[in-house]
C-alpha atoms as a PDB file:
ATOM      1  CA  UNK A   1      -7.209 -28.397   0.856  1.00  0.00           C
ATOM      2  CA  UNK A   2      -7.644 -24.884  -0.777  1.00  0.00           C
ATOM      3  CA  UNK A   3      -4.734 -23.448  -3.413  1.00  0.00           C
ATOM      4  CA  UNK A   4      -4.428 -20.342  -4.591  1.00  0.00           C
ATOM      5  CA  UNK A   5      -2.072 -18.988  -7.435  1.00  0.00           C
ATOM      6  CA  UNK A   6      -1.837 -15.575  -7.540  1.00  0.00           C
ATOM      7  CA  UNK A   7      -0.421 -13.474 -11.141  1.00  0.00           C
ATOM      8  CA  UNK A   8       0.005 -10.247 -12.726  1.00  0.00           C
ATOM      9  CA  UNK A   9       2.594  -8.579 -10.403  1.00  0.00           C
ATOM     10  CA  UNK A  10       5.067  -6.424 -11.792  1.00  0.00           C
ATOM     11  CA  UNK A  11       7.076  -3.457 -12.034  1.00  0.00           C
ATOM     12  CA  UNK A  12       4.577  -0.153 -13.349  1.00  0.00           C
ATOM     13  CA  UNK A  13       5.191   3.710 -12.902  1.00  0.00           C
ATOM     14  CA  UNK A  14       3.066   5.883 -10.286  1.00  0.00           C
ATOM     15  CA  UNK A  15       0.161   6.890 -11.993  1.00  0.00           C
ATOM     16  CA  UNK A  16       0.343   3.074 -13.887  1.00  0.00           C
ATOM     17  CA  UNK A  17      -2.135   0.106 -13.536  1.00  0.00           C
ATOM     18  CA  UNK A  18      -1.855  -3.604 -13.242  1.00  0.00           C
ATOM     19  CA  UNK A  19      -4.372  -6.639 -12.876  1.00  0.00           C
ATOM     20  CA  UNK A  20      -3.749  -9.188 -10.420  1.00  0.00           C
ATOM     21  CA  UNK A  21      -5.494 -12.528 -10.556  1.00  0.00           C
ATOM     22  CA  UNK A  22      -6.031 -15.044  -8.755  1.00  0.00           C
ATOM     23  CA  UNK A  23      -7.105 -18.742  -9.399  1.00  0.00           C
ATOM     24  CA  UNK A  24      -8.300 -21.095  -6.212  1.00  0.00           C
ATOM     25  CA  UNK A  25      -8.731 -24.644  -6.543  1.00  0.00           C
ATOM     26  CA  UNK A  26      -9.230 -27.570  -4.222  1.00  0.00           C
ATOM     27  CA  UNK A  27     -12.829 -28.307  -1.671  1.00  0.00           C
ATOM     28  CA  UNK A  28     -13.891 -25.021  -2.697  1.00  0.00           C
ATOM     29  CA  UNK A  29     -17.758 -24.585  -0.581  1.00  0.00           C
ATOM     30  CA  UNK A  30     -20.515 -22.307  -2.688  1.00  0.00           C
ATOM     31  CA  UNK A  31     -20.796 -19.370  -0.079  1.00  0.00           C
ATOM     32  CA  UNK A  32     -17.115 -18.053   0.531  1.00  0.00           C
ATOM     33  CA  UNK A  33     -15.321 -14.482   0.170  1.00  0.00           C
ATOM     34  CA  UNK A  34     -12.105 -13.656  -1.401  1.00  0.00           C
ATOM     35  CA  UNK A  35     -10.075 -10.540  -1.183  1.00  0.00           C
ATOM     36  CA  UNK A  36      -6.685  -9.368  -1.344  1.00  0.00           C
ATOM     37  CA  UNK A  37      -4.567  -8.412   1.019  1.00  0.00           C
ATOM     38  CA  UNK A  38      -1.137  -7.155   0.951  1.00  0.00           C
ATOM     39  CA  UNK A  39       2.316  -6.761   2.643  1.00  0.00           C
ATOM     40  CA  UNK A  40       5.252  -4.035   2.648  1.00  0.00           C
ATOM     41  CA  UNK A  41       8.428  -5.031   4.507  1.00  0.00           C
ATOM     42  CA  UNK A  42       8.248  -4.638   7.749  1.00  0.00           C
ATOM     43  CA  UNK A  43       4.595  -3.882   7.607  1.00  0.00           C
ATOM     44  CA  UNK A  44       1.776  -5.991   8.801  1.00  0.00           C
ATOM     45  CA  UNK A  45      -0.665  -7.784   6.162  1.00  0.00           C
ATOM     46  CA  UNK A  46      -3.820  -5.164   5.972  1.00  0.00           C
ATOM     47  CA  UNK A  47      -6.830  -5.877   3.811  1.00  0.00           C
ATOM     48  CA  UNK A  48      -7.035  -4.300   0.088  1.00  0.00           C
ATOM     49  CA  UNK A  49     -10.264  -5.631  -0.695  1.00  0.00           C
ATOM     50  CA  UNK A  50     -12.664  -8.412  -0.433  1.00  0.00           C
ATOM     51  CA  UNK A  51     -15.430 -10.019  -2.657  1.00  0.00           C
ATOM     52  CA  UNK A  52     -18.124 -12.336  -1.149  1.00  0.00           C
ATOM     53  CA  UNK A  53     -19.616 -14.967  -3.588  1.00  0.00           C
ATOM     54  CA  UNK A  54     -22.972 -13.075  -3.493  1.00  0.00           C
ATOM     55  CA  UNK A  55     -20.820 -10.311  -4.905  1.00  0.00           C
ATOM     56  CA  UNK A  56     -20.806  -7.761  -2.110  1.00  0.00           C
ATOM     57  CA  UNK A  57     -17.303  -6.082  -2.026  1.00  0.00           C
ATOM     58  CA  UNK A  58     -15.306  -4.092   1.069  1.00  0.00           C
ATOM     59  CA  UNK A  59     -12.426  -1.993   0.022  1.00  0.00           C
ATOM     60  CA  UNK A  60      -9.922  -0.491   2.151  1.00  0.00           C
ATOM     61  CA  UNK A  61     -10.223   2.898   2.411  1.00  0.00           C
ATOM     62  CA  UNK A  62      -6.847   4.149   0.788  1.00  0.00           C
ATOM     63  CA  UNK A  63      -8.080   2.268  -2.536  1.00  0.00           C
ATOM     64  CA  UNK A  64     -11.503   2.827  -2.936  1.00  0.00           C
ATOM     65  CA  UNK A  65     -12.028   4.576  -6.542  1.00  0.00           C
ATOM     66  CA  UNK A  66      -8.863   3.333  -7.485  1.00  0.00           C
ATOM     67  CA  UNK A  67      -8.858  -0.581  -6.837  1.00  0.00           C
ATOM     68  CA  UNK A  68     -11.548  -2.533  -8.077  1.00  0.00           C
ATOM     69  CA  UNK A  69     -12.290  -6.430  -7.027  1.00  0.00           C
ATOM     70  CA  UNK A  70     -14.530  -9.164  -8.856  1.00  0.00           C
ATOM     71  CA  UNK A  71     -14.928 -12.651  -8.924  1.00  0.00           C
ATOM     72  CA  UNK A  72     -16.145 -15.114 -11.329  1.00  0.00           C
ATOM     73  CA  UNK A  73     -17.916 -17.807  -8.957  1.00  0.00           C
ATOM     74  CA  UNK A  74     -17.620 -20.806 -11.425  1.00  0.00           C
ATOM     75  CA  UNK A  75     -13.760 -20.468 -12.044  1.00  0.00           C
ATOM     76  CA  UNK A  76     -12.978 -19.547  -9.088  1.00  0.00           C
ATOM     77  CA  UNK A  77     -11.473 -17.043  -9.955  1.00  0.00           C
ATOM     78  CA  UNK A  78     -10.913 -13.486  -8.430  1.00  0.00           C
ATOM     79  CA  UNK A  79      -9.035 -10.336  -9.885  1.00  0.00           C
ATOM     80  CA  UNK A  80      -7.735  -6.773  -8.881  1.00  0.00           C
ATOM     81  CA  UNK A  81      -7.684  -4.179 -11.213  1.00  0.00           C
ATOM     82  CA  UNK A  82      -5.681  -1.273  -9.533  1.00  0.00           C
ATOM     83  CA  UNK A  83      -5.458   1.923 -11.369  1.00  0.00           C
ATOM     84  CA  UNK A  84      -3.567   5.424 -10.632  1.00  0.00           C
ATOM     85  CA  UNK A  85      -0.852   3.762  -8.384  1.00  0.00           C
ATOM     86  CA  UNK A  86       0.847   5.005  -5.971  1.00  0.00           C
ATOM     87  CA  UNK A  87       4.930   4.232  -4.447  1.00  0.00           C
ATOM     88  CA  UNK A  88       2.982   3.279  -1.119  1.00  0.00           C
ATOM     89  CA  UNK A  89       0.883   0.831  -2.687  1.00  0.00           C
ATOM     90  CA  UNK A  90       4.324  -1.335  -3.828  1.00  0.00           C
ATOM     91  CA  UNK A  91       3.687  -4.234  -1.421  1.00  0.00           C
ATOM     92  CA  UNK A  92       3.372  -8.300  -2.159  1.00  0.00           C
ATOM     93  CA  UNK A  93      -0.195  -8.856  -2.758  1.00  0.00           C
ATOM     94  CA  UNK A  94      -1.735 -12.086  -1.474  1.00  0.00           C
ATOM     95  CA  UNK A  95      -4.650 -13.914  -2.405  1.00  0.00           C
ATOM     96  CA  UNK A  96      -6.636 -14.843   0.271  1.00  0.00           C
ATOM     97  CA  UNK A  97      -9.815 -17.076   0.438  1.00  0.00           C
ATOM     98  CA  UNK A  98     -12.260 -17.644   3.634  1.00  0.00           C
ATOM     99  CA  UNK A  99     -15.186 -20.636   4.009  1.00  0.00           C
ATOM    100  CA  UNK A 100     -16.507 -22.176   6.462  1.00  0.00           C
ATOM    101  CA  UNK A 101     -16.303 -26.103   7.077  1.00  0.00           C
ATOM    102  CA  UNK A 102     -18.536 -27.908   9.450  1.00  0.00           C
ATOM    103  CA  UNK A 103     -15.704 -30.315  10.068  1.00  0.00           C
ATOM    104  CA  UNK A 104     -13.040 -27.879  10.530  1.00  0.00           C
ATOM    105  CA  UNK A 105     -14.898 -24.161  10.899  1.00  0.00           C
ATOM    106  CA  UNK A 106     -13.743 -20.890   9.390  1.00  0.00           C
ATOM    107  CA  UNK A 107     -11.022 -21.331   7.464  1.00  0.00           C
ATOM    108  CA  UNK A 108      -8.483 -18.803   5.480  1.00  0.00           C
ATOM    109  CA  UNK A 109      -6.440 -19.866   2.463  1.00  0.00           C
ATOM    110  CA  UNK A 110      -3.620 -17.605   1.289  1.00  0.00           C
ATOM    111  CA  UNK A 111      -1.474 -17.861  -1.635  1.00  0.00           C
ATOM    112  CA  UNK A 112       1.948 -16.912  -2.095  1.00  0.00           C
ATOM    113  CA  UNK A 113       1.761 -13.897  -2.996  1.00  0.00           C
ATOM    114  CA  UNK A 114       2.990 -11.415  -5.789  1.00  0.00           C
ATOM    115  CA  UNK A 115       5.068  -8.695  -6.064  1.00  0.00           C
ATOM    116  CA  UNK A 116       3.601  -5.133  -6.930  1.00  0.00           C
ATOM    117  CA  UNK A 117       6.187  -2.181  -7.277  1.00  0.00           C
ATOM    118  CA  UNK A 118       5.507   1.358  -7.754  1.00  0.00           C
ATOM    119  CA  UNK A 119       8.620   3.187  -9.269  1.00  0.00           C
ATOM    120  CA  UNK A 120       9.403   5.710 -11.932  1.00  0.00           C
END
């Protein structure tokens, strides 16, 4: 029902910066929040950051002043600009998009995620 296509993954030195976006499509509702979560092998998936549509973010503590999340609400659209990396930040990053349905309640949406990795 819901897509998302995540980009901008890569290879970048500690100290480096990417920009991850990610595109949803699909029966997309008005009130929604997206974030970005991510993944290290053998890890569990633990929040980076989220975004609702009224523009009020929640970053995990180990990025704040580093990571920073925003959203464009009519392209649904959502991005993560990550600066001063770090090797334990090299994880796959996944997209993830919550709404509620009256026919179906909450519901998450992930995409399939992109690779980040932090090496010199």
């Amino acid at each position: 029902q819901v897509q998302l296509v995540e980009s901008g993954g890569g290879l970048v030195q500690p100290g480096g910066s990417l920009r991850l976006s990610c595109a949803a499509s699909g029966s997309i509702f008005t009130t929604n929040t997206m974030g970005w979560y991510r993944q290290a092998p053998g890890k569990e998936r633990t929040l980076v950051a989220t975004i609702t549509s009224g523009g009020s973010t929640n970053y995990a503590d180990s990025v704040k002043g580093r990571f920073t999340i925003s959203r464009d609400n009519a392209k649904n659209t959502v991005n993560l600009q990550m600066n001063s990396l770090k090797p334990e930040d090299a994880a796959v990053y996944f997209c993830n998009l919550n709404q509620f349905s009256a026919w179906r309640g909450n519901n998450d949406y992930w995409g399939q995620g992109t690779q980040v990795t932090v090496s010199s």
